[in-house]
PDB file of N, CA and C in Angstrom:
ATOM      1  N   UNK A   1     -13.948   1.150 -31.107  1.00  0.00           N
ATOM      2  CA  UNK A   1     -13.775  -0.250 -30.796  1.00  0.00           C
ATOM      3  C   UNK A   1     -14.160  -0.465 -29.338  1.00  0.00           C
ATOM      4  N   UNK A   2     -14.600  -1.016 -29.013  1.00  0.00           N
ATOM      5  CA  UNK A   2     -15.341  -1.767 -27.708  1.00  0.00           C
ATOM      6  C   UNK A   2     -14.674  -3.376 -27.346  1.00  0.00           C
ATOM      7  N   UNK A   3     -14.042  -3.607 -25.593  1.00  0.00           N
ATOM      8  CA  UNK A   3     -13.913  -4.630 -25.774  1.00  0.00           C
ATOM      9  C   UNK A   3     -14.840  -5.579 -25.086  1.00  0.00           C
ATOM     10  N   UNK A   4     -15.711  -6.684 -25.501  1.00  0.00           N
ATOM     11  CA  UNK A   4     -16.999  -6.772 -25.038  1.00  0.00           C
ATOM     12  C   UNK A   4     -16.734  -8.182 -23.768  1.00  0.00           C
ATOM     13  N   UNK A   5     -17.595  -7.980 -22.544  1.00  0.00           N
ATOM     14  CA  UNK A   5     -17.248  -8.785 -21.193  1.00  0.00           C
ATOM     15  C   UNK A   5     -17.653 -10.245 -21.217  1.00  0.00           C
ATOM     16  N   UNK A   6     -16.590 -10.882 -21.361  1.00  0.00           N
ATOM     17  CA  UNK A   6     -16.784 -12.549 -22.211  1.00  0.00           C
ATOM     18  C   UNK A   6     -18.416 -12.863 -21.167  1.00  0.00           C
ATOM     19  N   UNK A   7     -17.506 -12.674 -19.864  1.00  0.00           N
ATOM     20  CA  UNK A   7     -18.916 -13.136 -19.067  1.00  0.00           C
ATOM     21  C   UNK A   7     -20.001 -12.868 -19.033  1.00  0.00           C
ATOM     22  N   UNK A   8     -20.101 -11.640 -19.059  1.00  0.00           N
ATOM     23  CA  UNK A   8     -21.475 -11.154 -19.573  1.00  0.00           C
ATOM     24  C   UNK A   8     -21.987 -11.574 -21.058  1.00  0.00           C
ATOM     25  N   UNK A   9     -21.334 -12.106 -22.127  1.00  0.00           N
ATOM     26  CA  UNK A   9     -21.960 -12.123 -23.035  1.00  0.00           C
ATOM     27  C   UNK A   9     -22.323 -13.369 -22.950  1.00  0.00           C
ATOM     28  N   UNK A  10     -21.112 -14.744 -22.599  1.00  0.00           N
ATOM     29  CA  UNK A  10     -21.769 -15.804 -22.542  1.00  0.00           C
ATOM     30  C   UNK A  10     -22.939 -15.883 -22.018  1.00  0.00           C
ATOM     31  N   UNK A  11     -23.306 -15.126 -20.922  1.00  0.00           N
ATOM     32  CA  UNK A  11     -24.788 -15.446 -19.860  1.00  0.00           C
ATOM     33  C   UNK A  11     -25.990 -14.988 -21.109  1.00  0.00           C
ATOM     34  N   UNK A  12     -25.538 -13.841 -22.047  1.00  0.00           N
ATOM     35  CA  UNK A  12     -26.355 -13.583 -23.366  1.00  0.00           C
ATOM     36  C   UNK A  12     -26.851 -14.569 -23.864  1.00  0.00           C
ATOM     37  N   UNK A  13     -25.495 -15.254 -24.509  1.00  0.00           N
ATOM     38  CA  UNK A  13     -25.917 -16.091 -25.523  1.00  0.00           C
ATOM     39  C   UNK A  13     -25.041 -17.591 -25.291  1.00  0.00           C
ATOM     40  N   UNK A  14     -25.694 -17.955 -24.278  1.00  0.00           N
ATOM     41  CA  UNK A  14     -25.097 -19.376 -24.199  1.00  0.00           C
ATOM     42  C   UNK A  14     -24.987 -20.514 -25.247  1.00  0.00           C
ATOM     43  N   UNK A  15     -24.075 -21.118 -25.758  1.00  0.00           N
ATOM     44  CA  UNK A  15     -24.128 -22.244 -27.119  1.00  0.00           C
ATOM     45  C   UNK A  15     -23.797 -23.296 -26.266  1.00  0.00           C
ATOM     46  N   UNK A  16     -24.434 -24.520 -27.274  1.00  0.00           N
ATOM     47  CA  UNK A  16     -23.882 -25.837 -26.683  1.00  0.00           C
ATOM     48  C   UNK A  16     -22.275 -25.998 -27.632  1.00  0.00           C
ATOM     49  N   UNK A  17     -22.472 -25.442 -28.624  1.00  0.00           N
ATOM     50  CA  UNK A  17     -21.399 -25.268 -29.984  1.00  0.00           C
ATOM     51  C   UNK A  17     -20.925 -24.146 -29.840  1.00  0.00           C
ATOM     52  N   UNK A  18     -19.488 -23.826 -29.589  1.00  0.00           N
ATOM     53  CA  UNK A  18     -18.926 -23.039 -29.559  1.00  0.00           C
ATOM     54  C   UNK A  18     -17.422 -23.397 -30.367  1.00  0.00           C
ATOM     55  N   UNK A  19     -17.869 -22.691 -31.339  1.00  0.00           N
ATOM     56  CA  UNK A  19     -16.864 -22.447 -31.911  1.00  0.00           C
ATOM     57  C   UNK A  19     -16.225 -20.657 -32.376  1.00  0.00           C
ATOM     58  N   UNK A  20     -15.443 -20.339 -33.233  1.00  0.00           N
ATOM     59  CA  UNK A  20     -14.701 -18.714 -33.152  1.00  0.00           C
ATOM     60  C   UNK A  20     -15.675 -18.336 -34.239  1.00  0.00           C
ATOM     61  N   UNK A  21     -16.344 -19.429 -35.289  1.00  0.00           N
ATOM     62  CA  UNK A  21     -17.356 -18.804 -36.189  1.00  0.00           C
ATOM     63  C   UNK A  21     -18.328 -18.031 -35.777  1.00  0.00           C
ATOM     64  N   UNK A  22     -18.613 -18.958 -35.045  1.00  0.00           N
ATOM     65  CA  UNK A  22     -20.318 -19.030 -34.059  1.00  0.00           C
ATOM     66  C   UNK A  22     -20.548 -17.820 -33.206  1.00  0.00           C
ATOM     67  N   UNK A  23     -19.206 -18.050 -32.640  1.00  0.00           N
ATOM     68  CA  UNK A  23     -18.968 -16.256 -31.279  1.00  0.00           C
ATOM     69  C   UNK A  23     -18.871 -15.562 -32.210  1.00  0.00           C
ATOM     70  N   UNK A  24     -17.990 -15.665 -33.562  1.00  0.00           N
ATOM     71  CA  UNK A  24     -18.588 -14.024 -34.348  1.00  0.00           C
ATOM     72  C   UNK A  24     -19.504 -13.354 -34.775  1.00  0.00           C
ATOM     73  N   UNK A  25     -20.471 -14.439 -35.384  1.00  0.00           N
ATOM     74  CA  UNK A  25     -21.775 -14.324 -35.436  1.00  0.00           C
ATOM     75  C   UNK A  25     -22.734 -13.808 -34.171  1.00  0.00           C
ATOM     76  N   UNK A  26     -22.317 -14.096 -33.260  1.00  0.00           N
ATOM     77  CA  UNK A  26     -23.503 -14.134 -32.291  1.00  0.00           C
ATOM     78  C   UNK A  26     -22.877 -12.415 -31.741  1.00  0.00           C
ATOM     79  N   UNK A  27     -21.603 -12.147 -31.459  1.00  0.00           N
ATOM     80  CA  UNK A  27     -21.132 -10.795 -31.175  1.00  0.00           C
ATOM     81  C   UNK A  27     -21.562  -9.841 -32.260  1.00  0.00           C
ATOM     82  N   UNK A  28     -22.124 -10.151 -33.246  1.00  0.00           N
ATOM     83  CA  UNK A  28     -22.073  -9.142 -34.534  1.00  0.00           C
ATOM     84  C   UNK A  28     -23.805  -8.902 -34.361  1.00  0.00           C
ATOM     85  N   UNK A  29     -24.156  -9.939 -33.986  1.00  0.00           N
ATOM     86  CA  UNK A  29     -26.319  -9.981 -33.930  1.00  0.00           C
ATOM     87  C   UNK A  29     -26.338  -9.024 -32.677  1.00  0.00           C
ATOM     88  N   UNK A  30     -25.177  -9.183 -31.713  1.00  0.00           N
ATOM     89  CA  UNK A  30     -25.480  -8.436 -30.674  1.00  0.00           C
ATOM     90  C   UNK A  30     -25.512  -7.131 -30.587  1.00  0.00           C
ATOM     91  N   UNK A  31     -23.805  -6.963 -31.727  1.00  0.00           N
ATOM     92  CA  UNK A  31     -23.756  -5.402 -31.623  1.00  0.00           C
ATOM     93  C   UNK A  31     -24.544  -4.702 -32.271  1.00  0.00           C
ATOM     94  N   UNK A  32     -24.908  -5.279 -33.594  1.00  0.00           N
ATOM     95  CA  UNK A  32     -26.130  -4.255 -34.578  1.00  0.00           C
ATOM     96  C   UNK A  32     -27.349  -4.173 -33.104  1.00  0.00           C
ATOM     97  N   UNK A  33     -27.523  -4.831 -32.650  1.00  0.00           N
ATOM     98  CA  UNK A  33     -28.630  -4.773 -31.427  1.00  0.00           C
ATOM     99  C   UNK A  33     -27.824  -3.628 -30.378  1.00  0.00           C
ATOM    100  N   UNK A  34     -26.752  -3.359 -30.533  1.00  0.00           N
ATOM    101  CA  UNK A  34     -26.059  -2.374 -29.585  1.00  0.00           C
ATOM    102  C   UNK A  34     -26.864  -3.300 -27.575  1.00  0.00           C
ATOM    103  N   UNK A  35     -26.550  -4.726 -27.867  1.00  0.00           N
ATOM    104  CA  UNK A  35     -26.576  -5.466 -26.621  1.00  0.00           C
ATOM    105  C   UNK A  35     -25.199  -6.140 -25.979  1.00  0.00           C
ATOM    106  N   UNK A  36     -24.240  -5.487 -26.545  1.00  0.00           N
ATOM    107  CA  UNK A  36     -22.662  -5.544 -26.344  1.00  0.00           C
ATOM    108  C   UNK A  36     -22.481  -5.476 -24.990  1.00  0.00           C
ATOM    109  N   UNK A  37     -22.229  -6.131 -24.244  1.00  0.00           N
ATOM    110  CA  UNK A  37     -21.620  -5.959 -22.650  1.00  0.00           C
ATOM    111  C   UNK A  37     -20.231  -5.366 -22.545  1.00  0.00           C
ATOM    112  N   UNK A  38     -19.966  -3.741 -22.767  1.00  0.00           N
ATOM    113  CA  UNK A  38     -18.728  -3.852 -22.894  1.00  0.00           C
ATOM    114  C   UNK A  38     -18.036  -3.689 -21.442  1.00  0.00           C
ATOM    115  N   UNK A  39     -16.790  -3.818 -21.751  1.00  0.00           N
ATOM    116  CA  UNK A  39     -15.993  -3.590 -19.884  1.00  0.00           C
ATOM    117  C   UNK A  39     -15.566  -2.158 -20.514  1.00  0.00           C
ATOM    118  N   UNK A  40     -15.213  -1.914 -19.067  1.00  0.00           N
ATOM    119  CA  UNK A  40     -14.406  -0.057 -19.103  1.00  0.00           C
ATOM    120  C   UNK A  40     -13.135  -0.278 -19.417  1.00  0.00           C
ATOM    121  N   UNK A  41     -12.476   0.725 -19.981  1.00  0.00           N
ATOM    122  CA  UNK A  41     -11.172   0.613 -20.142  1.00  0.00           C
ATOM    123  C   UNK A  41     -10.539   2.281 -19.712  1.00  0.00           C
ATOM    124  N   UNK A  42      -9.870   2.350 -18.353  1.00  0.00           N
ATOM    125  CA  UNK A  42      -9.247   3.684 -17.993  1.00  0.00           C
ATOM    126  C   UNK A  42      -8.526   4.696 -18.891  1.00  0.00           C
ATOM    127  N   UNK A  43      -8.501   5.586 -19.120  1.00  0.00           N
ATOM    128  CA  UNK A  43      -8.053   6.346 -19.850  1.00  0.00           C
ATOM    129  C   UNK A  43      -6.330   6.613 -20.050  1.00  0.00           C
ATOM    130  N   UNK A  44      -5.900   6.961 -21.279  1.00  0.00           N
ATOM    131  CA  UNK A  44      -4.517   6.281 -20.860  1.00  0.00           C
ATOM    132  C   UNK A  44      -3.820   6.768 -20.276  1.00  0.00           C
ATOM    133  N   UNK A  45      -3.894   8.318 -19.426  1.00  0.00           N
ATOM    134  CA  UNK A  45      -3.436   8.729 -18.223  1.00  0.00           C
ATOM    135  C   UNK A  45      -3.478   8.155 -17.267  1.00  0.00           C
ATOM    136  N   UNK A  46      -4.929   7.801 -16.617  1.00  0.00           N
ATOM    137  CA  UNK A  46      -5.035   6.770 -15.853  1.00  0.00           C
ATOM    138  C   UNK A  46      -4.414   5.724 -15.872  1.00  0.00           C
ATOM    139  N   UNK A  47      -4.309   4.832 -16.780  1.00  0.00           N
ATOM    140  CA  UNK A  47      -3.383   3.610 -17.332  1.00  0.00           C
ATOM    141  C   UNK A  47      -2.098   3.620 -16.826  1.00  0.00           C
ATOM    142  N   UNK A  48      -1.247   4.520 -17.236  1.00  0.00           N
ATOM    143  CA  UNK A  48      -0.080   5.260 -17.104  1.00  0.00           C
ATOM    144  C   UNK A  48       0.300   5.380 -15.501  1.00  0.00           C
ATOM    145  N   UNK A  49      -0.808   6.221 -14.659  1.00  0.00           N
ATOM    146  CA  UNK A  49      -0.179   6.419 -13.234  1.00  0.00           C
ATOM    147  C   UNK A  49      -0.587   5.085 -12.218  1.00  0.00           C
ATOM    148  N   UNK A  50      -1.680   4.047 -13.068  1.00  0.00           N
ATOM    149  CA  UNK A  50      -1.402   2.975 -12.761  1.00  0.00           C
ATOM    150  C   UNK A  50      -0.214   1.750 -12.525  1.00  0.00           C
ATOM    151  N   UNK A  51       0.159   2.134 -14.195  1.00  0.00           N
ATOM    152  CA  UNK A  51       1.614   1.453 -14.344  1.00  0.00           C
ATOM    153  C   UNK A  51       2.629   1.930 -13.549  1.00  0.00           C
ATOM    154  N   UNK A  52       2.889   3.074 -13.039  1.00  0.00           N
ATOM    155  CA  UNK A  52       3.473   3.587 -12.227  1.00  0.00           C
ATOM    156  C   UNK A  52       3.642   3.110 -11.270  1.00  0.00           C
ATOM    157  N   UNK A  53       2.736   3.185 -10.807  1.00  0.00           N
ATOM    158  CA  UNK A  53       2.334   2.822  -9.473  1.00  0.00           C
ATOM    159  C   UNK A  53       2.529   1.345  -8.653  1.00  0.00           C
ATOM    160  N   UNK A  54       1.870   0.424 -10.066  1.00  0.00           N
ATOM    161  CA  UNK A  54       2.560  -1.004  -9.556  1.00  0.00           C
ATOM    162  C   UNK A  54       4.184  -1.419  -9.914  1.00  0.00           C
ATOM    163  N   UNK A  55       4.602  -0.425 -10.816  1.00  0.00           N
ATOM    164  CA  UNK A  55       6.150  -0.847 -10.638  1.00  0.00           C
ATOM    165  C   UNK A  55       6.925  -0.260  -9.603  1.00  0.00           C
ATOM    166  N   UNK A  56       6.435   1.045  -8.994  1.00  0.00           N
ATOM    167  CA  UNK A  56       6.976   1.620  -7.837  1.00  0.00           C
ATOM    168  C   UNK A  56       6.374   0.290  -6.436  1.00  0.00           C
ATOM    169  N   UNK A  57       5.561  -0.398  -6.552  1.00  0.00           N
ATOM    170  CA  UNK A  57       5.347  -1.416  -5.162  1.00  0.00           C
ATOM    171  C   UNK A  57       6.099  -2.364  -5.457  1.00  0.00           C
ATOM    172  N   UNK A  58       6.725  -2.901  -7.052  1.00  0.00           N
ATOM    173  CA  UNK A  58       7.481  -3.957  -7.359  1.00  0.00           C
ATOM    174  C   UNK A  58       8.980  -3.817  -7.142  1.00  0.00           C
ATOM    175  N   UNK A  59       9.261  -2.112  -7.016  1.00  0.00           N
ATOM    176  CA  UNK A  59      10.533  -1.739  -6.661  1.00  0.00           C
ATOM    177  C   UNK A  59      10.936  -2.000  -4.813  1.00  0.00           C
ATOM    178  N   UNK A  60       9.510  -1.594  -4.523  1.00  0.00           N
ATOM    179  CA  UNK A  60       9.602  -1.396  -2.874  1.00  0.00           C
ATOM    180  C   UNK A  60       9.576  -2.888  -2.300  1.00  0.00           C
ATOM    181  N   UNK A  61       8.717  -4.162  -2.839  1.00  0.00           N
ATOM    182  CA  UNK A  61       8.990  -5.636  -2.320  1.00  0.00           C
ATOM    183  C   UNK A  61      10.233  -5.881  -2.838  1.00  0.00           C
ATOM    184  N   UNK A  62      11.326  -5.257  -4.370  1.00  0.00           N
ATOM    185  CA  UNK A  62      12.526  -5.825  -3.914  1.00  0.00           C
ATOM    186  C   UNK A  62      13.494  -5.358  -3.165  1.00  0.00           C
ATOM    187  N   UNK A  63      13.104  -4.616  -2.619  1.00  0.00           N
ATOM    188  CA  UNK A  63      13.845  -3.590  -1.620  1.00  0.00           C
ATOM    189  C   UNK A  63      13.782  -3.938  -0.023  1.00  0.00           C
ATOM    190  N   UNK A  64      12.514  -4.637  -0.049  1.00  0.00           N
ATOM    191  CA  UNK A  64      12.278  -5.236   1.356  1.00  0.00           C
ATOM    192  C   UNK A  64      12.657  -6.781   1.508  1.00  0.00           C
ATOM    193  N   UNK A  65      13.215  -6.926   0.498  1.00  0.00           N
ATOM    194  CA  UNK A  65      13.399  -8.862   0.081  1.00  0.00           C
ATOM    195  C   UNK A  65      15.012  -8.603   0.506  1.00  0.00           C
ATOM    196  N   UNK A  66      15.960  -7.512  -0.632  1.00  0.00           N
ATOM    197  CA  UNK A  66      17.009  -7.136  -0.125  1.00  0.00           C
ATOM    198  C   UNK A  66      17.351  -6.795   1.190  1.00  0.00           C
ATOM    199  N   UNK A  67      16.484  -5.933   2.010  1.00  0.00           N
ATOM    200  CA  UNK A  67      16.776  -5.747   3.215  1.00  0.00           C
ATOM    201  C   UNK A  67      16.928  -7.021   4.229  1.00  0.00           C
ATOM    202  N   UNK A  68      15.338  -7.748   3.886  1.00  0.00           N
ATOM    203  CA  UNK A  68      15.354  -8.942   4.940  1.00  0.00           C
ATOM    204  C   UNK A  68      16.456 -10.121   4.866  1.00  0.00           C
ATOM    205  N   UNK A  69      17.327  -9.841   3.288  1.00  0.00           N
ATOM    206  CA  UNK A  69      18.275 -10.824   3.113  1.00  0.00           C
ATOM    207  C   UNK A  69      19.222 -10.444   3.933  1.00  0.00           C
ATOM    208  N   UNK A  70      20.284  -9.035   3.962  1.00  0.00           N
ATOM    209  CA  UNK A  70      20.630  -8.644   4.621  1.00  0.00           C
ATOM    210  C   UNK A  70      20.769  -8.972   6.647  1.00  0.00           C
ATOM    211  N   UNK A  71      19.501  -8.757   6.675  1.00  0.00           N
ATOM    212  CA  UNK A  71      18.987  -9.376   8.049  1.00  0.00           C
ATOM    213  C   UNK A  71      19.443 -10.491   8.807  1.00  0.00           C
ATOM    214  N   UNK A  72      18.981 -10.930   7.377  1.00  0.00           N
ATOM    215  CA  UNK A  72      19.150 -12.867   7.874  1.00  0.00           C
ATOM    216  C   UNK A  72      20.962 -12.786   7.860  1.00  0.00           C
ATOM    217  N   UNK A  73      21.494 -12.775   7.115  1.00  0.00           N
ATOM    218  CA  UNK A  73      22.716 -12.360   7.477  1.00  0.00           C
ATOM    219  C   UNK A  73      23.389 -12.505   8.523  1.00  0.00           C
ATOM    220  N   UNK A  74      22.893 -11.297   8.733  1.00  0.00           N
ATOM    221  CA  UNK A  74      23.564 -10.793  10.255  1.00  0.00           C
ATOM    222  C   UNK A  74      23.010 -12.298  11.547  1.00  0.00           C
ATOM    223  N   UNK A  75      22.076 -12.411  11.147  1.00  0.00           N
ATOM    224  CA  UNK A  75      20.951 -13.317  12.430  1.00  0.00           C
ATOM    225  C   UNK A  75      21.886 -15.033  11.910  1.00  0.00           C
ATOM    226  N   UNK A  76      21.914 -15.115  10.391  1.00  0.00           N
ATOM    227  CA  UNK A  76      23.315 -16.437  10.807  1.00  0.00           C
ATOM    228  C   UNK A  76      24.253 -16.500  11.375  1.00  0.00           C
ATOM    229  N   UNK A  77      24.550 -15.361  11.475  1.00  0.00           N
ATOM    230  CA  UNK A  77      26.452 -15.284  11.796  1.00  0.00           C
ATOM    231  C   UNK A  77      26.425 -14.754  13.087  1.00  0.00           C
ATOM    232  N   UNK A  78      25.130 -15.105  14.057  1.00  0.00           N
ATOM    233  CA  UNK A  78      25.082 -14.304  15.536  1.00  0.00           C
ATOM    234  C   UNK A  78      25.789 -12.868  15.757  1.00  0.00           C
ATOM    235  N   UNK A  79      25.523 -12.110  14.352  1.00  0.00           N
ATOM    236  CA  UNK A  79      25.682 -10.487  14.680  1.00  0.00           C
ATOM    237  C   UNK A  79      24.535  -9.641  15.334  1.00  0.00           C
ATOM    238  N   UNK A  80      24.992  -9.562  16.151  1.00  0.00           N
ATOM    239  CA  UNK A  80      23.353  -8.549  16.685  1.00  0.00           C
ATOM    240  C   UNK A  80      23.515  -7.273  16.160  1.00  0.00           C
ATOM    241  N   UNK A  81      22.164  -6.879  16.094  1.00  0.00           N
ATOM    242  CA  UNK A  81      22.152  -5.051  15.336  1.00  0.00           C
ATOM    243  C   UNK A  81      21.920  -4.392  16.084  1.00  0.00           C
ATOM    244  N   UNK A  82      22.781  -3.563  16.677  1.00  0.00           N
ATOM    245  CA  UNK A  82      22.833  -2.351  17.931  1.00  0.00           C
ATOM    246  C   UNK A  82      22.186  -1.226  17.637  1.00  0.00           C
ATOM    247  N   UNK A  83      21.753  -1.040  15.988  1.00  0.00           N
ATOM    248  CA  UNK A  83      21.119  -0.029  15.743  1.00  0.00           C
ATOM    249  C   UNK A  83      19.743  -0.074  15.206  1.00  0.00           C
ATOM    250  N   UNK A  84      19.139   1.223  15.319  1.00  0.00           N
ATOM    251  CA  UNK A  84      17.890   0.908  15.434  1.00  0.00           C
ATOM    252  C   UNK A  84      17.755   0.691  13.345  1.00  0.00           C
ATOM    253  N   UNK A  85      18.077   1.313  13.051  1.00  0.00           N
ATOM    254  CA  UNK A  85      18.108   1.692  11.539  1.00  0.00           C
ATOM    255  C   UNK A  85      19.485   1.163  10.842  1.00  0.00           C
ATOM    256  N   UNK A  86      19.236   0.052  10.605  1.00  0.00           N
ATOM    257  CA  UNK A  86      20.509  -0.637   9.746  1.00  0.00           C
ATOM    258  C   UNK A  86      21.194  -0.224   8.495  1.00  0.00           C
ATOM    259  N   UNK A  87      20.290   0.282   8.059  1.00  0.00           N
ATOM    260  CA  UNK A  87      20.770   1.465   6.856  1.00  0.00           C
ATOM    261  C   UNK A  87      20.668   2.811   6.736  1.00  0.00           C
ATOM    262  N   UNK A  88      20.639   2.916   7.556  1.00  0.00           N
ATOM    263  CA  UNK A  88      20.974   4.696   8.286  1.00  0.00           C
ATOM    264  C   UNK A  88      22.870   4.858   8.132  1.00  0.00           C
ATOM    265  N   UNK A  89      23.093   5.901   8.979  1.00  0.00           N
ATOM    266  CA  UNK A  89      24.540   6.083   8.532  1.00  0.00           C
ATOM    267  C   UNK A  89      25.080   5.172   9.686  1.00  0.00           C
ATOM    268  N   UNK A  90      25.049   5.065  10.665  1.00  0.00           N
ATOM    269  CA  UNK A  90      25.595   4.117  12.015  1.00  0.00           C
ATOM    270  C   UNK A  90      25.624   2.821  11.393  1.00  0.00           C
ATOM    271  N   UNK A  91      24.069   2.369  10.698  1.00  0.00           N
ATOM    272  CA  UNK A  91      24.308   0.942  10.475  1.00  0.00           C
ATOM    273  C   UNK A  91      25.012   0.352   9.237  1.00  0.00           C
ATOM    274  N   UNK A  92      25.031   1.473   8.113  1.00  0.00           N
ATOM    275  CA  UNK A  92      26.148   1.398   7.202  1.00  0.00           C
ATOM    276  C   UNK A  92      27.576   1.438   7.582  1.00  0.00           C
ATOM    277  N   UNK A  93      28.264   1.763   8.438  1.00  0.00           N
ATOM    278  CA  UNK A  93      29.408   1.524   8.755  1.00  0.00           C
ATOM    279  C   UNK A  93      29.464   0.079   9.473  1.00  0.00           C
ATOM    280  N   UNK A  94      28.514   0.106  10.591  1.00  0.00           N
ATOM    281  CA  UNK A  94      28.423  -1.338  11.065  1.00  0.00           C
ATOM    282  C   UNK A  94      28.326  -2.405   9.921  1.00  0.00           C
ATOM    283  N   UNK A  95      27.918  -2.740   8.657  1.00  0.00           N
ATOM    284  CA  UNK A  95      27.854  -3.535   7.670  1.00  0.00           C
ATOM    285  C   UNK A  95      29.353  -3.350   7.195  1.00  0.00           C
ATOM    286  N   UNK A  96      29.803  -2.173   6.576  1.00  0.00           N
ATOM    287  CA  UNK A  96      31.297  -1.890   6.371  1.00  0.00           C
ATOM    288  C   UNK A  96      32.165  -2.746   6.973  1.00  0.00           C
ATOM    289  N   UNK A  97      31.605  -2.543   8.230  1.00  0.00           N
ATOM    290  CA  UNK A  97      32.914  -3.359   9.450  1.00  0.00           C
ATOM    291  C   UNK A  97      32.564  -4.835   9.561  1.00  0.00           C
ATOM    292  N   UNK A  98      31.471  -5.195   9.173  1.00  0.00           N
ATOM    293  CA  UNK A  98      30.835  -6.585   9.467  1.00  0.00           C
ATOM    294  C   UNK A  98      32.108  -8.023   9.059  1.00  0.00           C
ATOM    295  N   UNK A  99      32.163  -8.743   9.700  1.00  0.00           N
ATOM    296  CA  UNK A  99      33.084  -9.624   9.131  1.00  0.00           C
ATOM    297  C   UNK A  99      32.651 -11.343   9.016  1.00  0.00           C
ATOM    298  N   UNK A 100      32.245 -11.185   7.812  1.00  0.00           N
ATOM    299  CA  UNK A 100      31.445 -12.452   7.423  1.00  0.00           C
ATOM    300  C   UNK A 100      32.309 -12.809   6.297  1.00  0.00           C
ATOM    301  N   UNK A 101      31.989 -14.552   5.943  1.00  0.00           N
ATOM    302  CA  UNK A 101      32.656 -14.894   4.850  1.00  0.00           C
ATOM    303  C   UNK A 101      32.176 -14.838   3.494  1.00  0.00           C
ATOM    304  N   UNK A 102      32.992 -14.850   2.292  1.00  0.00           N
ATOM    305  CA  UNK A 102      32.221 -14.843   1.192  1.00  0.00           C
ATOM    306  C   UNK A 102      31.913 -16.138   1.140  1.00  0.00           C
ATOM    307  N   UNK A 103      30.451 -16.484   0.228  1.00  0.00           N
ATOM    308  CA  UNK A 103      30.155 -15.454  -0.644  1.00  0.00           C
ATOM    309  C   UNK A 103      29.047 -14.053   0.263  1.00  0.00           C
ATOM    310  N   UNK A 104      28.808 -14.389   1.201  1.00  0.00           N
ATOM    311  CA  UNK A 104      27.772 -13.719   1.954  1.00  0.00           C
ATOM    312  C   UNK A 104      28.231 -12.003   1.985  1.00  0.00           C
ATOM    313  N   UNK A 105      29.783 -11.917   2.194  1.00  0.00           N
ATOM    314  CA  UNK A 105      30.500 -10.732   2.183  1.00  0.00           C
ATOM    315  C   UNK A 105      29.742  -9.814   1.162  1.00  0.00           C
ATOM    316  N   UNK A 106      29.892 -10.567  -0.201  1.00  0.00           N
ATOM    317  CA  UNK A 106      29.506  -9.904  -1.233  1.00  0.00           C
ATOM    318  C   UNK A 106      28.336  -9.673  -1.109  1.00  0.00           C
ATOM    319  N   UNK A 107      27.394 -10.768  -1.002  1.00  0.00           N
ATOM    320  CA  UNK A 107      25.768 -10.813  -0.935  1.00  0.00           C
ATOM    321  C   UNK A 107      25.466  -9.407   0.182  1.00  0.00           C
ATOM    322  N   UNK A 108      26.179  -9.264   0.842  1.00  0.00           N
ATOM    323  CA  UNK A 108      25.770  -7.792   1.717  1.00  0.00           C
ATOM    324  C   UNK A 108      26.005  -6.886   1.250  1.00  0.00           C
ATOM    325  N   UNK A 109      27.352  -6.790   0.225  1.00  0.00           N
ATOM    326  CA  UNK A 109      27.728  -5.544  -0.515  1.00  0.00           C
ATOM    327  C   UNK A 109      26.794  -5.268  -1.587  1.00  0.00           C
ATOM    328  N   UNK A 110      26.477  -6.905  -1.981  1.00  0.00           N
ATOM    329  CA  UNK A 110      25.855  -6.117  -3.622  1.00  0.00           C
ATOM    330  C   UNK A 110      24.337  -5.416  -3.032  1.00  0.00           C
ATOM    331  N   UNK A 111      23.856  -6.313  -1.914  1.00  0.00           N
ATOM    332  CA  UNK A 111      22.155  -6.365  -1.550  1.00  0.00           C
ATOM    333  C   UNK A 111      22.309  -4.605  -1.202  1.00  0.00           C
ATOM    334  N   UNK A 112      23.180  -3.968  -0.181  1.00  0.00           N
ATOM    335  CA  UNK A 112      23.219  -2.514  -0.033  1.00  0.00           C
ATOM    336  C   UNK A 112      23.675  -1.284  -0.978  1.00  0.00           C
ATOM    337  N   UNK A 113      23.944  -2.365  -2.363  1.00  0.00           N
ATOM    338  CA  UNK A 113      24.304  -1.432  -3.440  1.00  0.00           C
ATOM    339  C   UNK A 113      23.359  -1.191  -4.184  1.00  0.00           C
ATOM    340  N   UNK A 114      22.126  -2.585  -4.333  1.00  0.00           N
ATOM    341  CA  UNK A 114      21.010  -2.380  -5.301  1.00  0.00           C
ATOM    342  C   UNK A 114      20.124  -1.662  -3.881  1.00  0.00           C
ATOM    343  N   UNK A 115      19.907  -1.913  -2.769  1.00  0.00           N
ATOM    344  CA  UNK A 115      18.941  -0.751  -2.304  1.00  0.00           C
ATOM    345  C   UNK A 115      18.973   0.806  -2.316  1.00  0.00           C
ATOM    346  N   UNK A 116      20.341   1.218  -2.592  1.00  0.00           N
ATOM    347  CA  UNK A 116      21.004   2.664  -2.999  1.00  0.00           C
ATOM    348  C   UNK A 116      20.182   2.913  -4.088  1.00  0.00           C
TER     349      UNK A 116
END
């Protein structure tokens, strides 16, 4: 099975009539002609450490969304961060000790529980 490159084929066989009959016909004249534009399709290993890969960057932007919420936090409630690394072990106790109101209290607990 081949999946064939719309764009490239329209530039083939341009219709003023396009209908799903018409494109079958005209994909079927093409392929016995083996004039099929097909696209590549990665192999499904490849596929695989792809998928990987963009859910590991989808893990890491919510991880940096959590952090910067965190942030802001601190930057409403005129807490300054004395440390260089806020989630290091120094700045985890400093959050521990932090004294903000809920609901924000929580919003810091849960935001440093889902970056764990």
């Amino acid at each position: 099975m081949e999946i064939a490159d719309a764009q490239k084929v329209k530039g083939l066989a341009p219709l003023a009539c396009k209908t799903d009959r018409i494109d079958s016909m005209v994909l079927a004249v093409l392929s016995q002609r083996d004039l099929v534009p097909a696209i590549w399709l990665p192999a499904p290993h490849i596929r695989e450490e792809r998928e990987l890969a963009r859910f590991r960057l989808h893990l890491v932007k919510h991880k940096t969304a959590l952090k910067n919420r965190v942030h802001s936090t601190l930057i409403n409630f005129g807490r300054a961060c004395p440390v260089t690394d806020l989630f290091g072990t120094k700045g985890r106790r400093l959050l521990e000790r932090l004294k903000v109101p809920e609901p924000w209290r929580s919003n810091v607990t849960a935001s440093v529980w889902l970056i764990d």
